[in-house]
Protein backbone atom coordinates (compact mmCIF):
# COMPACT_ATOMS: atom_id res chain seq x y z
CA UNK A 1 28.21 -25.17 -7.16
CA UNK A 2 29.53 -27.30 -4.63
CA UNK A 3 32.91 -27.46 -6.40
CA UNK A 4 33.03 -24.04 -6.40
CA UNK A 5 32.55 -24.09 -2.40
CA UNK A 6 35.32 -26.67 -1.90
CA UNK A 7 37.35 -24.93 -4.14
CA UNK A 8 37.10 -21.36 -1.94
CA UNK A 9 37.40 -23.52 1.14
CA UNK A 10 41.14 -24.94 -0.50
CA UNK A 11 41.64 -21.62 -1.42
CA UNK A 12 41.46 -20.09 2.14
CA UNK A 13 42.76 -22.77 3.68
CA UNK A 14 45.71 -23.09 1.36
CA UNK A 15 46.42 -19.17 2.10
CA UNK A 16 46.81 -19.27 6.07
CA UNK A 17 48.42 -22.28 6.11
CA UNK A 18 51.31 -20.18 3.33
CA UNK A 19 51.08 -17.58 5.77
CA UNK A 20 51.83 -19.73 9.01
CA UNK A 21 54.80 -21.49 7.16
CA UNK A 22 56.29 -17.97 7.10
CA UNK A 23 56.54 -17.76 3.54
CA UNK A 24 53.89 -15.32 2.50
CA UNK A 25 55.02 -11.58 4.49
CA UNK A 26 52.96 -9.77 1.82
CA UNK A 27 50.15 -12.18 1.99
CA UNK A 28 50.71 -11.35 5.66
CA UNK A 29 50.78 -7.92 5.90
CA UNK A 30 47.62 -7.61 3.68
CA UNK A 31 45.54 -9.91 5.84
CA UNK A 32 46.40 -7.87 8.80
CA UNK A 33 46.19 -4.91 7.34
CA UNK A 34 42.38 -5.62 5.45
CA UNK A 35 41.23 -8.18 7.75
CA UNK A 36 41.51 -6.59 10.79
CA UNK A 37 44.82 -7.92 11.58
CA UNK A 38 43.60 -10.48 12.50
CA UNK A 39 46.76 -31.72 17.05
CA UNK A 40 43.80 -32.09 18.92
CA UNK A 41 43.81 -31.67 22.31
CA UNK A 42 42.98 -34.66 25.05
CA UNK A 43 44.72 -33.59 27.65
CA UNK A 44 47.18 -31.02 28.37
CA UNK A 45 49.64 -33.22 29.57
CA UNK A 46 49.14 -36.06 27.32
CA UNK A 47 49.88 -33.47 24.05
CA UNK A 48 52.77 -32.66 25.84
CA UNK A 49 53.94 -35.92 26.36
CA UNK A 50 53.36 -36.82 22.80
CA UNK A 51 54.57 -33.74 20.92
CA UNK A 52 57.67 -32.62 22.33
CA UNK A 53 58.60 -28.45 22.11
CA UNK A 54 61.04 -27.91 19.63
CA UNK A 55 62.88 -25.22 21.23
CA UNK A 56 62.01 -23.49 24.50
CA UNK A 57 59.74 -20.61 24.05
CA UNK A 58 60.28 -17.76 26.77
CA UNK A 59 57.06 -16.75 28.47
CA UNK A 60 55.96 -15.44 31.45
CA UNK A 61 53.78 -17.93 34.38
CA UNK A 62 50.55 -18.00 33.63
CA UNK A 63 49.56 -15.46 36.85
CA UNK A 64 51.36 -12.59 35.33
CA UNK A 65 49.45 -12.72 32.46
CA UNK A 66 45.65 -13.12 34.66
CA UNK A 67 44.49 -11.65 37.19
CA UNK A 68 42.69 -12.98 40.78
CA UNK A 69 40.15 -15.56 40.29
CA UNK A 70 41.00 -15.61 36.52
CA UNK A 71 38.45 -12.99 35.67
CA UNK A 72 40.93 -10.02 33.60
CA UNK A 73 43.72 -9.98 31.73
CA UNK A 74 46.61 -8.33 33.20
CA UNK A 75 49.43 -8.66 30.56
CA UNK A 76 50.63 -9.06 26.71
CA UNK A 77 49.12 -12.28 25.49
CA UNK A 78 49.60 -11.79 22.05
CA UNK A 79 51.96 -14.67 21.39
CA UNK A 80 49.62 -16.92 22.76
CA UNK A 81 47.40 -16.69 19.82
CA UNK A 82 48.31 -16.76 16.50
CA UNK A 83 44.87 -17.85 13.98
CA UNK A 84 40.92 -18.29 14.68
CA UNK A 85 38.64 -19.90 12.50
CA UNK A 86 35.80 -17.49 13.34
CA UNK A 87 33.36 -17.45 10.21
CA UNK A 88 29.99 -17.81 10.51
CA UNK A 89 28.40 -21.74 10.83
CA UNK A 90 27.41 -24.12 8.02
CA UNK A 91 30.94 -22.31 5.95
CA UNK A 92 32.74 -25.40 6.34
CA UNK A 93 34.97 -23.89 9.67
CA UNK A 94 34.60 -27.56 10.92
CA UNK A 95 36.43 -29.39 8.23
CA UNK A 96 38.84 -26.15 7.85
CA UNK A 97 39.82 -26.96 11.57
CA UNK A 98 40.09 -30.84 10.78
CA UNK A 99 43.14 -29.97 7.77
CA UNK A 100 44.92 -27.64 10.45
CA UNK A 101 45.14 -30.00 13.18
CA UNK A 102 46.54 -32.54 10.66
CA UNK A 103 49.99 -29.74 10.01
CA UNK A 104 52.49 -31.38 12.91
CA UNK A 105 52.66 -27.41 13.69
CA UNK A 106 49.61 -26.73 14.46
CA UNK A 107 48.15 -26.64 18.17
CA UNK A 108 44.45 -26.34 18.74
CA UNK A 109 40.97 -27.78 20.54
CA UNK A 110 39.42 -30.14 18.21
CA UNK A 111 35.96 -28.35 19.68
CA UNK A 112 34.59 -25.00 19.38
CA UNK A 113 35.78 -22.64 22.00
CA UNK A 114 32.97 -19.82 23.30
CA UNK A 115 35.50 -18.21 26.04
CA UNK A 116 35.18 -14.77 23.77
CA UNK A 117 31.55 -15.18 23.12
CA UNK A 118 30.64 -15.50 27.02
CA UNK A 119 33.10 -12.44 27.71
CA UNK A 120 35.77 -14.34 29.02
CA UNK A 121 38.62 -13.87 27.31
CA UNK A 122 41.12 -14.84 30.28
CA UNK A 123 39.79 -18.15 30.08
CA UNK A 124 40.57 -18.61 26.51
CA UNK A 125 44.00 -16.90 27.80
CA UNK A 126 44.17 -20.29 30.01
CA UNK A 127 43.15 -22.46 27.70
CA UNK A 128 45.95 -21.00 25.04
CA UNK A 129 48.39 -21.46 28.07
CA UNK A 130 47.92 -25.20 28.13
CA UNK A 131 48.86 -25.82 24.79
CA UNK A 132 51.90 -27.43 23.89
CA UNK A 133 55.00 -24.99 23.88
CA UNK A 134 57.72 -24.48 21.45
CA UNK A 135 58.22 -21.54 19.06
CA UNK A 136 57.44 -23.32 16.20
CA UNK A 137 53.92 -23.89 16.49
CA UNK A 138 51.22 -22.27 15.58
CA UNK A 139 48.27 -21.83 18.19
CA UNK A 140 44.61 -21.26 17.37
CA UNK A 141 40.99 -22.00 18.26
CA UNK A 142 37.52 -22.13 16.36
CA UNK A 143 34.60 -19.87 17.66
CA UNK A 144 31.70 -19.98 15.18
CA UNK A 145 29.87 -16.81 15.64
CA UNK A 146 33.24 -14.51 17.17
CA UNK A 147 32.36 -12.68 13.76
CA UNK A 148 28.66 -11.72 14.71
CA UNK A 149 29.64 -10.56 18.73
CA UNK A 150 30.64 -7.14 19.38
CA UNK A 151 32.38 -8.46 22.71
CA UNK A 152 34.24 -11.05 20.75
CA UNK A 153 36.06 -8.86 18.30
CA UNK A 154 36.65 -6.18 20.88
CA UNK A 155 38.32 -9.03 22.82
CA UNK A 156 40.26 -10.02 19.46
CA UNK A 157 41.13 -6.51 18.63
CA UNK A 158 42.07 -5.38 22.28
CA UNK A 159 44.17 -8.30 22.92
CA UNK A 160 45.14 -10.18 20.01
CA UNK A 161 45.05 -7.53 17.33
CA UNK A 162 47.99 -9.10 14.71
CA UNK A 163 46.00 -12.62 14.56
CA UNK A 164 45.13 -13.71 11.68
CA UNK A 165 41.14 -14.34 11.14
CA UNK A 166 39.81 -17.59 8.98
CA UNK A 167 36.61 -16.41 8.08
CA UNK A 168 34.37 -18.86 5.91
CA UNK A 169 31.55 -17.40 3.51
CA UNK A 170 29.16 -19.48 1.70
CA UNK A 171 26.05 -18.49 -0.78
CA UNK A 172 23.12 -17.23 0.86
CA UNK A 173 20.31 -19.87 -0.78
CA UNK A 174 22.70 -22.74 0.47
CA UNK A 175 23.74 -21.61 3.74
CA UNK A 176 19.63 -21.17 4.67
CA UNK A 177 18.93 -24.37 3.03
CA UNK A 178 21.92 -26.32 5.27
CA UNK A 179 20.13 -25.28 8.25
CA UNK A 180 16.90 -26.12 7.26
CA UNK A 181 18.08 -29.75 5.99
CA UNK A 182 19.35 -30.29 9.75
């Protein structure tokens, strides 16, 4: 059994991380189509120091894209967000996150993020913002629980409708019993 687990874990990891290399359009186009289209970070400026952008990416400052007091979202934000681990807890999104942030690509919070689940998806819009630039990485976040909120996939779908959605599942009788053997 618990071979079988890591092995679907591989498995899905092993799939978005074909599809952020670029090398997987049909993989890509099926995700988005039947999913719903859908580094660690210290400091801000210390990632930046560290990993340099590759090439400059052309966005707009960050108050186009928010409005007063950082409460709405005024503009496209799309590119800010490219993958979420959002499956439900206990389905192994923490070590999923863990083999991301070790692709020199990849730019994310090495914590769980709960902008969307508060209703507050400008702040995640902020916190995306701070994240290294350059057009070859690959931003996410990890959100236990955006799967089960209405107001967290209406936030996905509304304003980030092409990312792509890392969603772990896990057997029934073991998921219960890892909660109860906290």
């Amino acid at each position: 059994m618990l071979t079988f687990r890591i092995f679907l874990v591989c498995l899905a990891a092993a799939a978005v991380l074909f599809v952020l290399d670029g090398q997987a359009n049909i993989l890509s186009k099926w995700s988005r189509r039947n999913m719903g289209g859908v580094s660690s970070l210290r400091s801000s400026s210390s990632i930046q120091n560290e990993l340099p952008s590759t090439t400059k990416e052309e966005r707009p400052p960050l108050s186009s894209l928010i409005g007063d007091k950082k409460a709405n979202i005024t503009g496209n934000v799309e590119f800010l967000l490219d993958w979420a681990i959002v499956g439900h807890p206990k389905t192994a999104t923490t070590f999923t996150l863990n083999w991301f942030t070790s692709h020199p690509e990849i730019q994310t919070y090495p914590y769980e993020v709960h902008s969307l689940q508060q209703g507050k998806p400008a702040l995640l819009v902020s916190q995306l913002y701070n994240l290294p630039v350059g057009e070859k990485y690959k931003r996410g976040y990890k959100a236990p629980r955006d799967i089960e909120l209405f107001k967290s996939l209406q936030s996905l779908r509304k304003y980030w409708p092409n990312t792509l959605l890392v969603v772990g599942v896990r057997h029934p009788v073991t998921w219960f019993e890892s909660f109860y053997n906290l």
